[in-house]
Every structure is written in structure tokens, then in C-alpha cells.
Protein backbone atom coordinates (compact mmCIF):
# COMPACT_ATOMS: atom_id res chain seq x y z
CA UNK A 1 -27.01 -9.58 -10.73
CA UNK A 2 -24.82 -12.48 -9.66
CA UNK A 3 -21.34 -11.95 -11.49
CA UNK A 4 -20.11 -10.71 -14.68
CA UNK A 5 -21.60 -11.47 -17.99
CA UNK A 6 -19.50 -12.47 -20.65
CA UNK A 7 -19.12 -9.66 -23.52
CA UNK A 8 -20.37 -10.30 -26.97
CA UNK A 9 -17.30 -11.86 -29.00
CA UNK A 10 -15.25 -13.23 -26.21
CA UNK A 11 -13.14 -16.02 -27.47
CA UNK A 12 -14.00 -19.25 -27.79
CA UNK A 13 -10.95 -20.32 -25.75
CA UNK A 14 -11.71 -18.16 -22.57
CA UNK A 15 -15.62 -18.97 -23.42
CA UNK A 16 -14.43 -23.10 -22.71
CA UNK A 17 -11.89 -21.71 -19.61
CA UNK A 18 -15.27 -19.82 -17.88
CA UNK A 19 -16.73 -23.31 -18.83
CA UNK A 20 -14.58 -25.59 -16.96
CA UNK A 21 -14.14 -23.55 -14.28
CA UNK A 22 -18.03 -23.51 -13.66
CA UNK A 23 -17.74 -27.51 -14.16
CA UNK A 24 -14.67 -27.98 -11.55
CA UNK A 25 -16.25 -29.26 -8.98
CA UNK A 26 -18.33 -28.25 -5.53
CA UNK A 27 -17.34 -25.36 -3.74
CA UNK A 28 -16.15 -23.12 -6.49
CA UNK A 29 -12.69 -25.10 -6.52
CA UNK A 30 -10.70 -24.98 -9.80
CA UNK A 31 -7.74 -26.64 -10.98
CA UNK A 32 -4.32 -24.37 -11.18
CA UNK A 33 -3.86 -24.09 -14.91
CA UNK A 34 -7.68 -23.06 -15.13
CA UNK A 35 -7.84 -20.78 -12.69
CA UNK A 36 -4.52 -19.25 -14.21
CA UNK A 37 -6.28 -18.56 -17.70
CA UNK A 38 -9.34 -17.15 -15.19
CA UNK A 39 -6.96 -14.47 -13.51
CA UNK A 40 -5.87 -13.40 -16.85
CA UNK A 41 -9.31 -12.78 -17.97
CA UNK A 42 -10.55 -10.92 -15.09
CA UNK A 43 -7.45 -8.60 -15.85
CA UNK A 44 -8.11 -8.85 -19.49
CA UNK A 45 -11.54 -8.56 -20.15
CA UNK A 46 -13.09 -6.98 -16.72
CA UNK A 47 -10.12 -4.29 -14.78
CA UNK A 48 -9.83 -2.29 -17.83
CA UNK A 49 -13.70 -1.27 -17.98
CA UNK A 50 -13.24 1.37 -15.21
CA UNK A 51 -16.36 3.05 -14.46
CA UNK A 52 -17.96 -0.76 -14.11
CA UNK A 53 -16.41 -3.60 -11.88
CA UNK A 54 -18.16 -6.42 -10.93
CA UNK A 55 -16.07 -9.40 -9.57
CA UNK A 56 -17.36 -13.02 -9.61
CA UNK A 57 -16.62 -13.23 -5.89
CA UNK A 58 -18.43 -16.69 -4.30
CA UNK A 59 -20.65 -15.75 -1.68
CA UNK A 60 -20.24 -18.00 2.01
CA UNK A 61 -22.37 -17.26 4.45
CA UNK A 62 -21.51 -16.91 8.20
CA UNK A 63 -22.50 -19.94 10.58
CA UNK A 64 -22.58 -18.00 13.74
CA UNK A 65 -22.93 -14.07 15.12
CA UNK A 66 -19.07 -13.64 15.45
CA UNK A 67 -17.17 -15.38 12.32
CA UNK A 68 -18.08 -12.83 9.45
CA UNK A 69 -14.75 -11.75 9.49
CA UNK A 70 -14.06 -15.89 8.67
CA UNK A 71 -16.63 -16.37 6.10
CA UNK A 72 -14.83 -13.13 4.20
CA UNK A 73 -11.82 -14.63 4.36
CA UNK A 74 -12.87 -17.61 3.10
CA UNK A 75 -14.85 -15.80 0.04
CA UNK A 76 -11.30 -13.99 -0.58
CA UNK A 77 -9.41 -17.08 -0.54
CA UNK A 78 -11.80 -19.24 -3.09
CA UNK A 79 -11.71 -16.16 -5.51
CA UNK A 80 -8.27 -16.62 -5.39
CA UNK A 81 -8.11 -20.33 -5.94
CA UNK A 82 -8.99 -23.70 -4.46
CA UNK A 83 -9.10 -23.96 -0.49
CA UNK A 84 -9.13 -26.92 1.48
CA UNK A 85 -11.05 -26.70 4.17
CA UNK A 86 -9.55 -28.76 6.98
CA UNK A 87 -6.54 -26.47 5.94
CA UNK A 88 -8.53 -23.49 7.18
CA UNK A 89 -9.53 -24.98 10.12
CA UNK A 90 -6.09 -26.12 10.71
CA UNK A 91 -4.88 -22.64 10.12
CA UNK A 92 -7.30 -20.87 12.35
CA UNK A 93 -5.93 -23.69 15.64
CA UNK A 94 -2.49 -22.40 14.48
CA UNK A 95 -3.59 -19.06 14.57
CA UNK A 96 -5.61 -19.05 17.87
CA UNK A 97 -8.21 -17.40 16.53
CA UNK A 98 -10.82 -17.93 18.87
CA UNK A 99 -14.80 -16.02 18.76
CA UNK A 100 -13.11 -12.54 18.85
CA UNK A 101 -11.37 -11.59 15.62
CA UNK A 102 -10.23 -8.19 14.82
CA UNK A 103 -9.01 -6.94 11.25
CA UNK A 104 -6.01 -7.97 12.24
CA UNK A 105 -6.14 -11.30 12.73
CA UNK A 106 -7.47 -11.58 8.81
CA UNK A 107 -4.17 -9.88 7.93
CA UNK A 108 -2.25 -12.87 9.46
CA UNK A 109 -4.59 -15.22 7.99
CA UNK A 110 -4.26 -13.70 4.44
CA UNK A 111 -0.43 -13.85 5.63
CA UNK A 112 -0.40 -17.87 6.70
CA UNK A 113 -1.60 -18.84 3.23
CA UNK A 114 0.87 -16.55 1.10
CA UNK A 115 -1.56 -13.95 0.14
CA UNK A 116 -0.45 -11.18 -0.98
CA UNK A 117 -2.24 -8.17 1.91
CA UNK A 118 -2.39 -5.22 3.07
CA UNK A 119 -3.79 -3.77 6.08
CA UNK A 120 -5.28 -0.29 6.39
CA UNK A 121 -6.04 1.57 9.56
CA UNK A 122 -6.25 4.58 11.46
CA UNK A 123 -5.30 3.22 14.43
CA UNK A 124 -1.82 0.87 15.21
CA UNK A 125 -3.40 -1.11 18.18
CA UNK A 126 -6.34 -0.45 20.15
CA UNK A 127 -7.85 2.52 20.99
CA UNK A 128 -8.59 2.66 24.27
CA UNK A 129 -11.53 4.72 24.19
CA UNK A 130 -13.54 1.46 22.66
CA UNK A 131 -13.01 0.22 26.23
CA UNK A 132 -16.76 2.02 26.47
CA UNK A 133 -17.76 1.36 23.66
CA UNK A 134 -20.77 -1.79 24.36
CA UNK A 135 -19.49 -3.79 21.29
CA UNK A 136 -15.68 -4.16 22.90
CA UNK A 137 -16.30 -3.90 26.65
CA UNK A 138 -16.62 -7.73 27.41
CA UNK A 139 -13.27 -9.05 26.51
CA UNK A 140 -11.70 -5.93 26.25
CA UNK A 141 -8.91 -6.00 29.07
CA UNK A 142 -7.34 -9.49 27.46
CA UNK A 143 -8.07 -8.23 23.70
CA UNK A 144 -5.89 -5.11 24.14
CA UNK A 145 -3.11 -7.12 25.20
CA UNK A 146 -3.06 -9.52 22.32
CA UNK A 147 -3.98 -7.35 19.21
CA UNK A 148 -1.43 -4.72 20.32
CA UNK A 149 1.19 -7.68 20.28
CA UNK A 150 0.10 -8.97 16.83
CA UNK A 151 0.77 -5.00 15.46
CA UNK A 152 3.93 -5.17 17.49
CA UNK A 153 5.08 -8.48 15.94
CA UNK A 154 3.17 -7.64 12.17
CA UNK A 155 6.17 -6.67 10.82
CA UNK A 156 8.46 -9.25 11.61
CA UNK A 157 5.62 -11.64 10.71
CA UNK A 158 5.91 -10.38 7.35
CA UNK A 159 2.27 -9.20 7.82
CA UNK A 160 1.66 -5.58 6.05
CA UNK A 161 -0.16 -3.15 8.35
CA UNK A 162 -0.65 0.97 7.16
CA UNK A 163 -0.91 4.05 9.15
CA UNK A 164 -2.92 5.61 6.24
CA UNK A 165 -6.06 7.03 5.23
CA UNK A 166 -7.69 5.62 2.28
CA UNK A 167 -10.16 7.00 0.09
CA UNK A 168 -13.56 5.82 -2.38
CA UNK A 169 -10.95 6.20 -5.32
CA UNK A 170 -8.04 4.15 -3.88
CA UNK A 171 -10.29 1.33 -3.32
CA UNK A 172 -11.98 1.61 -6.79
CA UNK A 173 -8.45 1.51 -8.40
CA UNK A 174 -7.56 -1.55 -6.53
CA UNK A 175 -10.91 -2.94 -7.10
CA UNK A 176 -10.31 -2.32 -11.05
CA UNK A 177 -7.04 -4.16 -11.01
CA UNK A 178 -8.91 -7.49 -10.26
CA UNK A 179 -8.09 -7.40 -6.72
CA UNK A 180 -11.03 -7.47 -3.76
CA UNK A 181 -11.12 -6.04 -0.27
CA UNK A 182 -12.16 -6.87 3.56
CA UNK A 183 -13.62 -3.84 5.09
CA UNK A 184 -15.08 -3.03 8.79
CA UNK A 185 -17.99 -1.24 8.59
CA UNK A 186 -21.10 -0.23 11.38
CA UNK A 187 -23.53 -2.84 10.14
CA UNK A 188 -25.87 -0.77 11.87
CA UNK A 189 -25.31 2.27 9.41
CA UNK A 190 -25.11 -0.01 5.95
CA UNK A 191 -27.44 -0.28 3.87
CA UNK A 192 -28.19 -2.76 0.99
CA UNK A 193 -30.06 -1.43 -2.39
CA UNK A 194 -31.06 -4.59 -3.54
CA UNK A 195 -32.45 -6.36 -0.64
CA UNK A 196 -35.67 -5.53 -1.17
CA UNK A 197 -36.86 -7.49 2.28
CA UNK A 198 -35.29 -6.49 5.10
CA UNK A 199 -36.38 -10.00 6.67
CA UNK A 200 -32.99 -12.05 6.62
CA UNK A 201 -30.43 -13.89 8.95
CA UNK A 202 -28.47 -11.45 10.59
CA UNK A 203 -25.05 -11.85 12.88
CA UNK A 204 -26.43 -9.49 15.15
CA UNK A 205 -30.18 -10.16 15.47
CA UNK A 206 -31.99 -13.09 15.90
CA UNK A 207 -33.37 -14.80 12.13
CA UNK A 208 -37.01 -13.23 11.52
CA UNK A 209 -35.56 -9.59 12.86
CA UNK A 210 -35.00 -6.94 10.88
CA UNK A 211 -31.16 -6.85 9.50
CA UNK A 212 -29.16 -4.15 9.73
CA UNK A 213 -31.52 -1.48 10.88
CA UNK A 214 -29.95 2.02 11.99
CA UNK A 215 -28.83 1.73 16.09
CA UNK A 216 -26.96 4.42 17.97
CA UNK A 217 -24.82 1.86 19.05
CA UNK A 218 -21.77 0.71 17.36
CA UNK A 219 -21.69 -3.01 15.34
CA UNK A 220 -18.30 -4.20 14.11
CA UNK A 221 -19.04 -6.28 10.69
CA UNK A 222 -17.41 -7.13 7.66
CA UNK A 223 -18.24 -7.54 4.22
CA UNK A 224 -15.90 -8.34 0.81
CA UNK A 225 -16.17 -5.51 -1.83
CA UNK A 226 -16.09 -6.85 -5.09
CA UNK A 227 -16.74 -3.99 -7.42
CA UNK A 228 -18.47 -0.31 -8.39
CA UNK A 229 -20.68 1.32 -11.24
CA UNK A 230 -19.37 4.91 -11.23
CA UNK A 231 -22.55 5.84 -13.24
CA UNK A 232 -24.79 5.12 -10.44
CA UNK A 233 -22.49 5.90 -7.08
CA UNK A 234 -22.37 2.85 -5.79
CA UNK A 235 -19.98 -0.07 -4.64
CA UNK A 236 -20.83 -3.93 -5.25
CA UNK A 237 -20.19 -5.91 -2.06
CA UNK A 238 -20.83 -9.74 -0.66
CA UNK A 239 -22.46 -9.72 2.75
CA UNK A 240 -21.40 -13.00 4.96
CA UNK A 241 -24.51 -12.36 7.06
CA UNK A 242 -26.86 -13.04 4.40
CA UNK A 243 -28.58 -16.60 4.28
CA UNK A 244 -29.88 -15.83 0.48
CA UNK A 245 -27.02 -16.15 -2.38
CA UNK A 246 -26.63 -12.61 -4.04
CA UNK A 247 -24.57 -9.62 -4.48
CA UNK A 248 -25.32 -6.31 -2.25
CA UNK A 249 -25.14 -2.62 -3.32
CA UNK A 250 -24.92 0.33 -1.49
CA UNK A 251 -24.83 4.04 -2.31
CA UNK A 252 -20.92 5.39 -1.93
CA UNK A 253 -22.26 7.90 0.78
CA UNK A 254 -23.50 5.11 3.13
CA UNK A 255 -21.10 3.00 2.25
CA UNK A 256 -18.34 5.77 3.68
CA UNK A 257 -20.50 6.29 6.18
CA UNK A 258 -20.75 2.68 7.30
CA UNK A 259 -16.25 2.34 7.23
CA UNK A 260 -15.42 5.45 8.51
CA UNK A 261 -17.97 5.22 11.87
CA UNK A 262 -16.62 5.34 14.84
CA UNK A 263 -15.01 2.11 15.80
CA UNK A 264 -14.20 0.68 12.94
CA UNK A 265 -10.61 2.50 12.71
CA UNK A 266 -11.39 2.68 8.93
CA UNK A 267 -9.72 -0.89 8.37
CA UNK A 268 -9.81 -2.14 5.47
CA UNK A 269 -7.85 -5.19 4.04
CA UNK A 270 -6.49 -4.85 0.31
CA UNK A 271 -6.03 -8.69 -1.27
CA UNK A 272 -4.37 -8.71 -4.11
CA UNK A 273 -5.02 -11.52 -7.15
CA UNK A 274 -1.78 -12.19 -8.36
CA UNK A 275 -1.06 -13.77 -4.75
């Protein structure tokens, strides 16, 4: 599946809004007043059906082994509305975001264009047992220094970071409301359902290897969640290191597995659709 069907008897009005929007140009962009009348349905017609959310989330895939945490934000931010992208550029050079990006970096991202965040983790700063860890050594000396000066400054930044621990339900609730997620998961521990061949691009193996296959070793990656189907356990999420267009779907025991490994802090980014 791709996105949400319309149900049976849905006006004729929000049948011609889904219509335009579709029509509103290349890259998913959409025109204020439509994409108003589009939040409204998604609230309407999809948050109330609890034990099944599917979001129409557009799916961007990642252009190199170290920007998946980019390519979320940019799925988040075209849900959300129309995104220019020489303005994302411009805010990632005002950002100094360079080939390392941690979960927090997307929080002051989400932050620079008004979106409405917040941030989620076990850990406030770095923990400095990663320094072993093969997926942080390299740049870990200079890393520490910055990210533990963009938690010290998050607040005055008017960037939202949590101290919290957040469970499958939280995230379904939020997910109900409309609203979509960034979450850091072990992309060797996650597992997709509907990928039926395991022969795709992957940000950490060269194209023609096998993606995501179990490692001992610890790989940082993040995907959007963009819904759940209580009646079969599992949560609906877009994968940036995918090169072919479609959702993913993973049981709600691998997915906890793959956010609460060690090394991913449990981060997870709420983004809210009323931003």
C-alpha cells in the first residue's frame, strides 16, 4: 500500500481538495488554502480510526550513506506543506550541518522552519561510552563538543529536547492525531515486512548488498513513522535508504528492538501537523 484510500461516501468537496492537491505540481508541493482543507481531513477522516493509521507521507530517498537523517526531514517537512529547496539548502549552511548529523541537529532544523518538535531521549548529550562504539569513534572527540553545546543552548534556542522514556502507545497516540515522527533506530536490527527482496540501495552497504541484514555492530539510521494497524502489531514507516517508492512495515517487537538498541539513546523526534 502507498497511502490512504479514500472511504466510501467521502464528500465531494474533500474528494476535489485530495484532487488538486495530487494535481499541484512536482514534488508533492501544494498551495496553502489546499493543503489547509488537507490537514483537516487527515484529522477528520483518518486520526479518529485508531486501531488503523496510515499517513500519506512522500517518500525521498537519501543521496548519500550519511544524510538519512536529511531526507527524513525533508519527507516531514513536504507532509507538512510546500518546501523550497534552495531554502533547505540554505538552512542546512546556516545550520552547519555538515556529514555528521545527530537527532539533534533535526530538532533545530524542525526548529529553523517553525515546526512545531519535540525531542525525545535518554540521554542529554553524549554518552561517552559510544566513544567505542565503531559507528562514533571517527569524529567523536570534536562531535562531543558540539552536540553537548547544541543541548546546552536547546533551550534558549527555543528547541524542545525531553529527558523521557517513551513508549509503542505514546507514539501511536501521536501518530493518530495526524502528526509523524523521526526515530533512530539500529538499521542493522530492523526489519521490513514488505520488502520482499532484500536486494536494494542501502546507506550502509554498497547497492547490490544485502540491506539491513542483522550485524553485532551498531548502525545509527533513521526512518519517518507514518502510521500502525493494531490488528496486526505492526507500525507503518518510510525508509530514506530505499531507492524503490513504497511504504515499510515492521512487527512492533523489532521495531522496539531496532529504537531502543544500544546507541540510539531511544531518540525519537515528535512533529506535530498543526505547525
Amino acid at each position: 500500500m502507498r497511502g490512504p484510500v479514500p472511504e466510501r461516501g467521502m464528500g465531494a468537496k474533500m474528494q476535489t481538495t485530495l484532487k488538486r492537491i495530487a494535481q499541484s505540481g512536482p514534488g508533492g508541493r501544494r498551495q496553502p488554502e489546499i493543503f489547509q482543507d488537507y490537514c483537516l481531513y487527515v484529522r477528520k477522516n483518518m486520526a479518529w480510526r485508531g486501531d488503523f493509521v496510515q499517513l500519506p507521507v512522500p517518500i525521498i530517498q537519501q543521496l548519500y550513506h550519511w544524510d538519512c537523517g536529511l531526507a527524513c526531514s525533508k519527507m516531514v517537512l513536504r507532509y507538512l506543506g510546500p518546501l523550497d529547496d534552495g531554502e533547505f539548502e540554505s538552512a542546512l549552511q546556516e545550520l552547519r550541518l555538515t556529514r555528521s548529523i545527530w537527532t539533534i541537529d533535526l530538532a533545530y532544523l524542525m526548529r529553523h522552519f517553525g515546526v512545531r518538535h519535540r525531542f525525545c531521549t535518554q540521554t542529554l548529550g553524549v554518552d561517552k561510552g559510544y566513544k567505542n562504539q565503531s559507528f562514533y569513534r571517527k569524529h567523536f572527540d570534536t562531535e562531543e563538543t558540539r552536540v553537548n553545546q547544541l543541548f546546552a543552548q536547546a533551550k534558549a534556542c527555543k528547541v524542545l529536547v525531553e529527558k523521557c522514556t517513551v513508549s509503542v502507545q505514546d507514539i501511536q497516540e501521536h501518530l493518530a492525531q495526524g502528526h509523524v515522527a523521526i526515530v533512530l533506530v539500529n538499521s542493522g536490527v530492523l526489519h521490513c515486512d514488505l520488502c520482499s527482496s532484500p536486494v536494494k540501495y542501502c546507506c550502509f552497504a554498497p547497492s547490490g548488498h544485502r540491506c539491513f541484514c542483522r550485524t553485532p555492530d551498531y548502525q545509527g539510521h533513521f526512518i519517518v513513522l507514518r502510521g500502525y494497524n493494531r490488528a496486526t502489531g505492526c507500525i507503518f514507516y518510510n525508509n530514506p535508504a530505499y531507492a524503490d517508492p513504497g511504504m515499510c512495515s515492521t512487527s512492533i517487537s523489532n521495531f522496539e528492538e531496532a529504537r531502543t538498541s544500544y546507541g540510539t539513546d531511544e531518540d525519537i523526534l515528535f512533529v506535530y501537523l498543526d505547525s
